[in-house]
Protein backbone atom coordinates (compact mmCIF):
# COMPACT_ATOMS: atom_id res chain seq x y z
CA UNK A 1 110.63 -85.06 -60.73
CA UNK A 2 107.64 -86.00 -58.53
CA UNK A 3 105.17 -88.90 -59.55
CA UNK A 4 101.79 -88.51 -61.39
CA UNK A 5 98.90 -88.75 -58.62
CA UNK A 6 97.25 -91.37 -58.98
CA UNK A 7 93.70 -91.47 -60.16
CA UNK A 8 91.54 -93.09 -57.59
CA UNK A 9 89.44 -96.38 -58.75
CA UNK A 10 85.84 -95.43 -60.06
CA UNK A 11 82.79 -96.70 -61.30
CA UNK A 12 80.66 -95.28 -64.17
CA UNK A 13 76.90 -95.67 -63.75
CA UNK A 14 73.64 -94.16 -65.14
CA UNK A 15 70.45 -93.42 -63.75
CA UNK A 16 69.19 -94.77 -67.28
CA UNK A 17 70.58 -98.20 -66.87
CA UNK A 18 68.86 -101.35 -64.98
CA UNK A 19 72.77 -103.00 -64.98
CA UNK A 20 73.89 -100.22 -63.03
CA UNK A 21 70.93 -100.57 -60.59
CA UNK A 22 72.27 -104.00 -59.88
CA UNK A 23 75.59 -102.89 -59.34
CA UNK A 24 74.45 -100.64 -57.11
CA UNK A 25 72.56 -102.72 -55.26
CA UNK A 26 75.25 -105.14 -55.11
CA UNK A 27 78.21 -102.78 -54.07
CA UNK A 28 75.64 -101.79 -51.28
CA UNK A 29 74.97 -105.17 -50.09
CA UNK A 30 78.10 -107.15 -50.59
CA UNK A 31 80.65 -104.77 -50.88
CA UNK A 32 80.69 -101.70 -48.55
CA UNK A 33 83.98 -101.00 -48.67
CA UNK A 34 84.41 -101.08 -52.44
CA UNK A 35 81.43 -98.65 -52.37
CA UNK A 36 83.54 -96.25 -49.92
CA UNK A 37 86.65 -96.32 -51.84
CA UNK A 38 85.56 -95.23 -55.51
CA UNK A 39 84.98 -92.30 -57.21
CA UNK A 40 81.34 -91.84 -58.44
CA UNK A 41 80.78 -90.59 -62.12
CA UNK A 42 77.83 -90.82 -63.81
CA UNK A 43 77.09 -90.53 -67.61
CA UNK A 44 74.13 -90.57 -69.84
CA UNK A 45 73.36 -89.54 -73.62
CA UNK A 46 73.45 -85.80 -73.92
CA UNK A 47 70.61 -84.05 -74.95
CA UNK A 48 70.59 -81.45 -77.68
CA UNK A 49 72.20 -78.70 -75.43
CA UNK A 50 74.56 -81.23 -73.72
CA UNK A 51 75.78 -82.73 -77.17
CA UNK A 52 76.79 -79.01 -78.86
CA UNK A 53 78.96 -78.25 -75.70
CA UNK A 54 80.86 -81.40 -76.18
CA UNK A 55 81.14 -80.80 -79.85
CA UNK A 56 82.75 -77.46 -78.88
CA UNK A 57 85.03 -79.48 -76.81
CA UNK A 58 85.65 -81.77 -79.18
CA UNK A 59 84.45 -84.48 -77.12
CA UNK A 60 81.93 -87.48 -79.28
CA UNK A 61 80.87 -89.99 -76.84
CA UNK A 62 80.56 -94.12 -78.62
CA UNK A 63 76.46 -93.74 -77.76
CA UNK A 64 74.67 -95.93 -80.84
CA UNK A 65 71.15 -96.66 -80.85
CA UNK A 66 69.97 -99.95 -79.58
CA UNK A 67 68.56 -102.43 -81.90
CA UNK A 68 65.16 -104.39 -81.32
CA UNK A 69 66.71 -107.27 -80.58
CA UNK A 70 68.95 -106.57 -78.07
CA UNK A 71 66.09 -104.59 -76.34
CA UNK A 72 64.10 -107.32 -76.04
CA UNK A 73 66.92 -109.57 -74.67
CA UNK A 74 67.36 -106.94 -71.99
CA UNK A 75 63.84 -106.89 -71.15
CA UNK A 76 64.50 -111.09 -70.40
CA UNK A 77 67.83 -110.54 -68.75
CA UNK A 78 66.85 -107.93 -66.34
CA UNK A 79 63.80 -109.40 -65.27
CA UNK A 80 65.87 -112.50 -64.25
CA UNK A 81 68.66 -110.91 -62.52
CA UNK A 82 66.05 -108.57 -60.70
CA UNK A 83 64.94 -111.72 -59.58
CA UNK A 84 68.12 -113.66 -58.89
CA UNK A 85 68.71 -110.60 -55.97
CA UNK A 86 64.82 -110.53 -55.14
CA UNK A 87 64.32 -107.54 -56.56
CA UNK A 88 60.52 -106.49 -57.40
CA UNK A 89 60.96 -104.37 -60.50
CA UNK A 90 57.96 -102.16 -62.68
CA UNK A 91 59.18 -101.48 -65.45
CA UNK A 92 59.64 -97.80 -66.70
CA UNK A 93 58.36 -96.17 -69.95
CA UNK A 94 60.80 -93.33 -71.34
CA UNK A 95 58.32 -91.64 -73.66
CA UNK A 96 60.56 -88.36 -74.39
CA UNK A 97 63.58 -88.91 -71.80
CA UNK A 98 65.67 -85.92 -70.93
CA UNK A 99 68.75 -87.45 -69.05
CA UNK A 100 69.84 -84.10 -67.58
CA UNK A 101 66.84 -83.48 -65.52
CA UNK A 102 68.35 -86.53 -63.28
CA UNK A 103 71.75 -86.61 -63.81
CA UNK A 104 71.87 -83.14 -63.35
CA UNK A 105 70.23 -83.42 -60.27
CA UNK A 106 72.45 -86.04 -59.06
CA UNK A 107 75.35 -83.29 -59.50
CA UNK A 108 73.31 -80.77 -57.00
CA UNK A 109 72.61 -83.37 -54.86
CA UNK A 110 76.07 -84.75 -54.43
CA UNK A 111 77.70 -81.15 -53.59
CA UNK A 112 75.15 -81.06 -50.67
CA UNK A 113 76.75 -84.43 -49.91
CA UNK A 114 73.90 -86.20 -50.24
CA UNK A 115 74.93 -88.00 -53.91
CA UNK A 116 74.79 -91.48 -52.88
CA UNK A 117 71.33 -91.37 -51.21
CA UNK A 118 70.03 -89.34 -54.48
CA UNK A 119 71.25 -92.44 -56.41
CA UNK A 120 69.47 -94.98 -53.94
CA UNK A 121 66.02 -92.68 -54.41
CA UNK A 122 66.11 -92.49 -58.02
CA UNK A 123 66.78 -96.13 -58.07
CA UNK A 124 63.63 -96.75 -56.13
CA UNK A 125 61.49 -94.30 -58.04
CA UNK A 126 62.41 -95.40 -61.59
CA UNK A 127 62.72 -99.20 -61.20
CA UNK A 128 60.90 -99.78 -58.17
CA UNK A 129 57.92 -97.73 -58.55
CA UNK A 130 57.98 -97.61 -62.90
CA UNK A 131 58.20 -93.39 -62.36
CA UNK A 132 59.86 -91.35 -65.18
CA UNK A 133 63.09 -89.81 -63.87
CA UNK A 134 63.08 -87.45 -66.88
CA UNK A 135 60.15 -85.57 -64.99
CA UNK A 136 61.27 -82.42 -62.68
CA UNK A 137 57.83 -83.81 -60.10
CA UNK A 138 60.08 -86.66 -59.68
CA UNK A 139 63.30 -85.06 -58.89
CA UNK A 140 61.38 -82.40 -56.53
CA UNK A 141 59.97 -85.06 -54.69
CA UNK A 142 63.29 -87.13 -53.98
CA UNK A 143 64.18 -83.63 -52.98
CA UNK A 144 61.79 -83.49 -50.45
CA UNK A 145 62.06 -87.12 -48.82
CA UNK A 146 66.10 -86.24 -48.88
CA UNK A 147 65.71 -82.94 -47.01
CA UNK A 148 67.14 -81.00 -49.56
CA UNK A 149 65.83 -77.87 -51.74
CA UNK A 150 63.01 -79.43 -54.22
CA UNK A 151 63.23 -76.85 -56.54
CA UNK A 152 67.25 -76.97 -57.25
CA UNK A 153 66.66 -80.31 -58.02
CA UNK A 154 63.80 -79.89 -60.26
CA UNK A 155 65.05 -77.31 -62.30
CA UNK A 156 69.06 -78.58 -62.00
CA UNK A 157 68.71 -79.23 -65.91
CA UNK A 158 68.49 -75.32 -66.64
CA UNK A 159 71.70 -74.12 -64.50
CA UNK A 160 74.51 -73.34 -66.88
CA UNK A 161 76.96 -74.08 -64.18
CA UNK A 162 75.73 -77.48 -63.73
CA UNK A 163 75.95 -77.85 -67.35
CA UNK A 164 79.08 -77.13 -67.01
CA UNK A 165 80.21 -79.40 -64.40
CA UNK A 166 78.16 -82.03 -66.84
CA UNK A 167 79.80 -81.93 -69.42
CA UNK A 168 83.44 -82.57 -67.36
CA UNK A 169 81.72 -85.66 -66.25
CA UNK A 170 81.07 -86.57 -69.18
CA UNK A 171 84.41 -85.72 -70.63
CA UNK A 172 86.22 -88.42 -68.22
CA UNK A 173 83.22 -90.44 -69.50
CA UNK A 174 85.27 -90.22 -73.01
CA UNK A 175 89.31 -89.94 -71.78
CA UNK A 176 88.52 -93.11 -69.86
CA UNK A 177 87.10 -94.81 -72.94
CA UNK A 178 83.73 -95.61 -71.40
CA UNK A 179 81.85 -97.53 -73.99
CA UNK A 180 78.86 -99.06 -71.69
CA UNK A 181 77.61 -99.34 -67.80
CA UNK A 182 78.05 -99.77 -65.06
CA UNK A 183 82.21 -99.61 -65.82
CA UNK A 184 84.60 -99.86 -63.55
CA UNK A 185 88.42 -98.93 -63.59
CA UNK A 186 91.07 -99.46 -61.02
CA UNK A 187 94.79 -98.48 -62.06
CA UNK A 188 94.61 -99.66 -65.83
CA UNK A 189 92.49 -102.38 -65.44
CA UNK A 190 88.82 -102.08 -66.67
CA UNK A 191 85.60 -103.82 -66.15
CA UNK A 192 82.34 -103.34 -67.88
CA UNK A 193 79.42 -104.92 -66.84
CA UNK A 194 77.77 -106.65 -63.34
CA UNK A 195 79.24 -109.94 -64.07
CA UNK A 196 82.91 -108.42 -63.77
CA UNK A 197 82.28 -106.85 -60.60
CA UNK A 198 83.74 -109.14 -58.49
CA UNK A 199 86.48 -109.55 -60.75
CA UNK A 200 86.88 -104.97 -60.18
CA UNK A 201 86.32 -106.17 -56.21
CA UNK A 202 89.42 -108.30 -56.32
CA UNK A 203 91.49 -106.22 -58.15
CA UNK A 204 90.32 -103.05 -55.91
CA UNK A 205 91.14 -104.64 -52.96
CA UNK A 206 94.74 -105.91 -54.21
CA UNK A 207 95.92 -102.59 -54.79
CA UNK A 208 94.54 -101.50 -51.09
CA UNK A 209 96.42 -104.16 -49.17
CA UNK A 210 99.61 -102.89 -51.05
CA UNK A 211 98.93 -99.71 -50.03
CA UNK A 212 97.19 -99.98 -46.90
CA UNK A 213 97.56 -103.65 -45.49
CA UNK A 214 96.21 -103.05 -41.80
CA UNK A 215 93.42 -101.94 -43.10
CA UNK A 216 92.54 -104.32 -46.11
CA UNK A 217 94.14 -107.14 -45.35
CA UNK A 218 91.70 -110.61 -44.50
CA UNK A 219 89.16 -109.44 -46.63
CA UNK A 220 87.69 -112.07 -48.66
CA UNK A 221 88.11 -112.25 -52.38
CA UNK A 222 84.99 -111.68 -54.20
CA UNK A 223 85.78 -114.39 -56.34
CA UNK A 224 83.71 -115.27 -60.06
CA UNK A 225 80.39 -114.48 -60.57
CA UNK A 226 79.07 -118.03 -62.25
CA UNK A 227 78.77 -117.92 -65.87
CA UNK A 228 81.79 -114.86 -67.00
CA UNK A 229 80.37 -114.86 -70.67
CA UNK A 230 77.80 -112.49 -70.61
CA UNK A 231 78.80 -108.86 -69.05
CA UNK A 232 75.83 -107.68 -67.76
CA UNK A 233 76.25 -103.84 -69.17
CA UNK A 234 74.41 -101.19 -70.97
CA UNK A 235 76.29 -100.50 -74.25
């Protein structure tokens, strides 16, 4: 009987989530070749259209609103890790935030191959420059400085196929038992948060040597990231 393929290692992140701007900005910076070798899958809460197609599948994703308090810690804790990594940061107001409109847009973008550079741009734009992803202006004008068609990304929100290829994100978002981001799985080991990313590094590049030693091998473990106690993640 042959053996079940193996899934490949990903990491979940959201456009939403400052903690998954730092783990993008550190996979980018300290580990490349992490960055090569996962899958990219990106999740979000559904809106109102989004949520009644996973009903249908029978799919309810562990989203809870966040309380007061734990807001305002975040607002503390990402202001000092942006600047631990020297980060300037404005922060962004979500007055009525429509996930799809970027997510969505990240799907178009990555079929014209062109995902991870959408992910770098929106990164900018929302936590760089304070502007609201949720707008379609937004997502036609990363269009434009990426070179690809402004108005498939503006209006990637409203394409029923996309939808549909949302919602099967989102559906590994739940088999995978995503609670939080950015996450990170490798075999059946998982990792949520920034702080374990070294700890997903390590493991990542374990399983590479074993399968691929002349390439892997010497690389240096990524080792603890100071204090483990804290996990750094959106819940």
């Amino acid at each position: 009987m042959p053996s079940k393929p193996k899934k490949q290692p990903r990491w979940y992140f959201s456009l939403r989530s400052p903690y998954s701007w730092f783990a993008y900005h550190d996979l980018s910076s300290q580990y490349p070749d992490v960055l090569d070798a996962v899958r990219w899958v990106p999740t979000w809460e559904p809106d109102e259209l989004s949520s009644s197609l996973l009903a249908e599948a029978g799919i309810k994703l562990p989203y809870v609103p966040m309380s007061v308090e734990k807001g305002r810690y975040i607002l503390q804790d990402v202001r000092r890790m942006a600047k631990d990594r020297g980060l300037a940061m404005t922060w962004p107001v979500d007055r009525n935030p429509v996930w799809e409109v970027s997510h969505l847009a990240y799907l178009a973008a990555e079929e014209e191959g062109a995902g991870r550079e959408f992910v770098a741009a929106a990164s900018r734009a929302r936590w760089e420059r304070g502007r609201d992803i949720s707008d379609p202006d937004v997502m036609s004008d990363i269009a434009g400085d990426l070179g690809l068609d402004p108005v498939r990304l503006a209006t990637a929100a409203q394409d029923s196929r996309l939808r549909g290829l949302a919602v099967q994100r989102l559906e590994e978002v739940w088999r995978d038992g995503v609670f939080g981001v950015p996450f990170f799985i490798v075999g059946h080991e998982k990792f949520w948060g920034v702080d374990r990313l070294p700890q997903f590094v390590d493991a990542l590049r374990e399983l590479r040597v074993r399968e691929d030693p002349g390439t892997w091998q010497g690389l240096v473990p990524a080792g603890p990231a100071g204090d483990m106690g804290h996990a750094g993640g959106c819940g």
